[in-house]
Protein backbone atom coordinates (compact mmCIF):
# COMPACT_ATOMS: atom_id res chain seq x y z
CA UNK A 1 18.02 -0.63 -26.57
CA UNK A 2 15.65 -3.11 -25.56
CA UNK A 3 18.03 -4.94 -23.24
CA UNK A 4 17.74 -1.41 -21.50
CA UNK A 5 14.06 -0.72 -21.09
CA UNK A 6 13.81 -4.63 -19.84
CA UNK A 7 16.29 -3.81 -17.32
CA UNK A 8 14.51 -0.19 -16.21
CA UNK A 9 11.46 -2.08 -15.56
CA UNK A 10 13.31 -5.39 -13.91
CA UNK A 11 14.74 -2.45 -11.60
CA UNK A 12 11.72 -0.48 -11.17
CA UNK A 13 9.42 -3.82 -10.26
CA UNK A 14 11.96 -4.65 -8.00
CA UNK A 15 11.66 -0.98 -6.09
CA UNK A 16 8.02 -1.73 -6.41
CA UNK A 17 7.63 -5.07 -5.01
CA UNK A 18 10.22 -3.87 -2.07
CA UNK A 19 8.00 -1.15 -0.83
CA UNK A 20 4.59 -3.68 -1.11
CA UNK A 21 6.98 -5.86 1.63
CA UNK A 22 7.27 -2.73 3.51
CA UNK A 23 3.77 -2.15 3.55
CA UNK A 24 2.95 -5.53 4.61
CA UNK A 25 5.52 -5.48 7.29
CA UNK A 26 4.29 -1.74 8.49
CA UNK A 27 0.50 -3.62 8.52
CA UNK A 28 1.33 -6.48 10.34
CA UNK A 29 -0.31 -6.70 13.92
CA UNK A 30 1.77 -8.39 17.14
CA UNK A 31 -0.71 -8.94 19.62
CA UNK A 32 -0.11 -8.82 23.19
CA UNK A 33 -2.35 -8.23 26.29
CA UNK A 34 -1.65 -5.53 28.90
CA UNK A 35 -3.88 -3.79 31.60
CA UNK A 36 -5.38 -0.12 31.54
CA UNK A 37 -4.03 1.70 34.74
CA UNK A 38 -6.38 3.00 37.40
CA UNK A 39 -6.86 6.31 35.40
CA UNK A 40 -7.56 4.70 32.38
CA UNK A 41 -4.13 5.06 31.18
CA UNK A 42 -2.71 2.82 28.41
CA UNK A 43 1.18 2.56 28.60
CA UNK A 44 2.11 0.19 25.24
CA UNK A 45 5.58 -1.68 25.63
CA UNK A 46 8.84 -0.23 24.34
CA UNK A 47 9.30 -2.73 21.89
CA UNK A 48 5.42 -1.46 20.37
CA UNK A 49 7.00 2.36 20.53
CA UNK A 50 9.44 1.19 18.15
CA UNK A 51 7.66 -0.81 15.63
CA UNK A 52 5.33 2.06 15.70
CA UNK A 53 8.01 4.63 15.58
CA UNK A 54 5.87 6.70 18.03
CA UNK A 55 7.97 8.55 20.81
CA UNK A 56 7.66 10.51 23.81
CA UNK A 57 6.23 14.20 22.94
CA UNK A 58 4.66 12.77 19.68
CA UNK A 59 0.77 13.48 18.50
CA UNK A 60 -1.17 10.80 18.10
CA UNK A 61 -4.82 9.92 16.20
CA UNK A 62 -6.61 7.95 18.24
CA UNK A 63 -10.42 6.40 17.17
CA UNK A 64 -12.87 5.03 19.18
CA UNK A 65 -15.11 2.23 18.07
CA UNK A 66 -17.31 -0.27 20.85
CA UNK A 67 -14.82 -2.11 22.66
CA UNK A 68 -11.86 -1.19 20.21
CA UNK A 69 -8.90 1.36 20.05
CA UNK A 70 -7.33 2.50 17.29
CA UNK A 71 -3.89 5.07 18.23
CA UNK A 72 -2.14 6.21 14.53
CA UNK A 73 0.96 8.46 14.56
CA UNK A 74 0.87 11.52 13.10
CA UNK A 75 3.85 12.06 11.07
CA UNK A 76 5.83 15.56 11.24
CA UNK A 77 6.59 17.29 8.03
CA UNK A 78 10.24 16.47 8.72
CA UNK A 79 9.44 12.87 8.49
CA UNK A 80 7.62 12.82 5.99
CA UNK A 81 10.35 14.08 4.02
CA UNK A 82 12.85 11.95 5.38
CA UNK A 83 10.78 8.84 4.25
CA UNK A 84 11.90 6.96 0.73
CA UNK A 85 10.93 8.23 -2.37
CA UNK A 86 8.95 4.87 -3.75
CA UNK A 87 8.22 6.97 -7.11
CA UNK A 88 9.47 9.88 -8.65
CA UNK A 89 6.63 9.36 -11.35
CA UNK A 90 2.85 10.58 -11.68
CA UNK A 91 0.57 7.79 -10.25
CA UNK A 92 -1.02 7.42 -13.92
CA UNK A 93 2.66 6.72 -15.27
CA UNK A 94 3.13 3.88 -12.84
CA UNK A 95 -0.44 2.20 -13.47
CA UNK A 96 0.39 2.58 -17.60
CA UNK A 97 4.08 1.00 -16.62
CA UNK A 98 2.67 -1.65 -14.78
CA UNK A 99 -0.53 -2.72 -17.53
CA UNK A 100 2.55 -2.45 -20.26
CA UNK A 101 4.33 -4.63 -17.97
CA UNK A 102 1.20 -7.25 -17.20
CA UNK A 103 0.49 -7.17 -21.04
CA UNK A 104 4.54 -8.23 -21.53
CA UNK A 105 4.36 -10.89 -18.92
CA UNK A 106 0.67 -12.35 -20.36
CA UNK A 107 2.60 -12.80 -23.90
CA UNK A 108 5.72 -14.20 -22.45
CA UNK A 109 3.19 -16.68 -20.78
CA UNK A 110 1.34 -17.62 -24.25
């Protein structure tokens, strides 16, 4: 039985640590330099559509801070739901899973 929970949580770090790699791909910033159009239009690259997954027709957030613009998609219901499930657990279930799992790891260490 133990053989079991150690492979649940092997499986269930491994979901975890996959979906902190998506999050550090989704924050990673690719820099490149383009020029705002006579009325003040700001037409980003295909290749920045994609990463961003913003398309023709969709809204957009956009903040304003000196000499900086931020422009965040705003996600449909629809994909929302389409996006993977990273949990099916409460958030406090996950934190008490992962301090069980530190706590494991700190004795295997001693």
């Amino acid at each position: 039985m133990e053989i079991l929970s150690y492979i649940s949580k092997f499986i269930y770090l491994k979901k975890l640590i996959n979906s902190e790699i998506s999050t550090i791909i989704r924050k990673m910033t690719i820099p490149e330099e383009t020029t705002v159009g006579k009325k003040g239009e700001i037409l980003p690259k295909k290749r920045f559509r994609k990463i961003s997954t913003i398309k023709p027709g969709d809204k957009v957030l956009i903040e304003a801070t000196y000499g900086e613009l931020n422009i965040k998609k705003i996600f449909s219901l629809d994909e929302i739901f389409e996006m993977p499930i990273i949990s099916k657990q409460s958030a406090q279930s996950v934190e008490k899973e992962l301090e069980e799992e530190g706590k494991l790891q700190e004795e295997l260490v001693e």
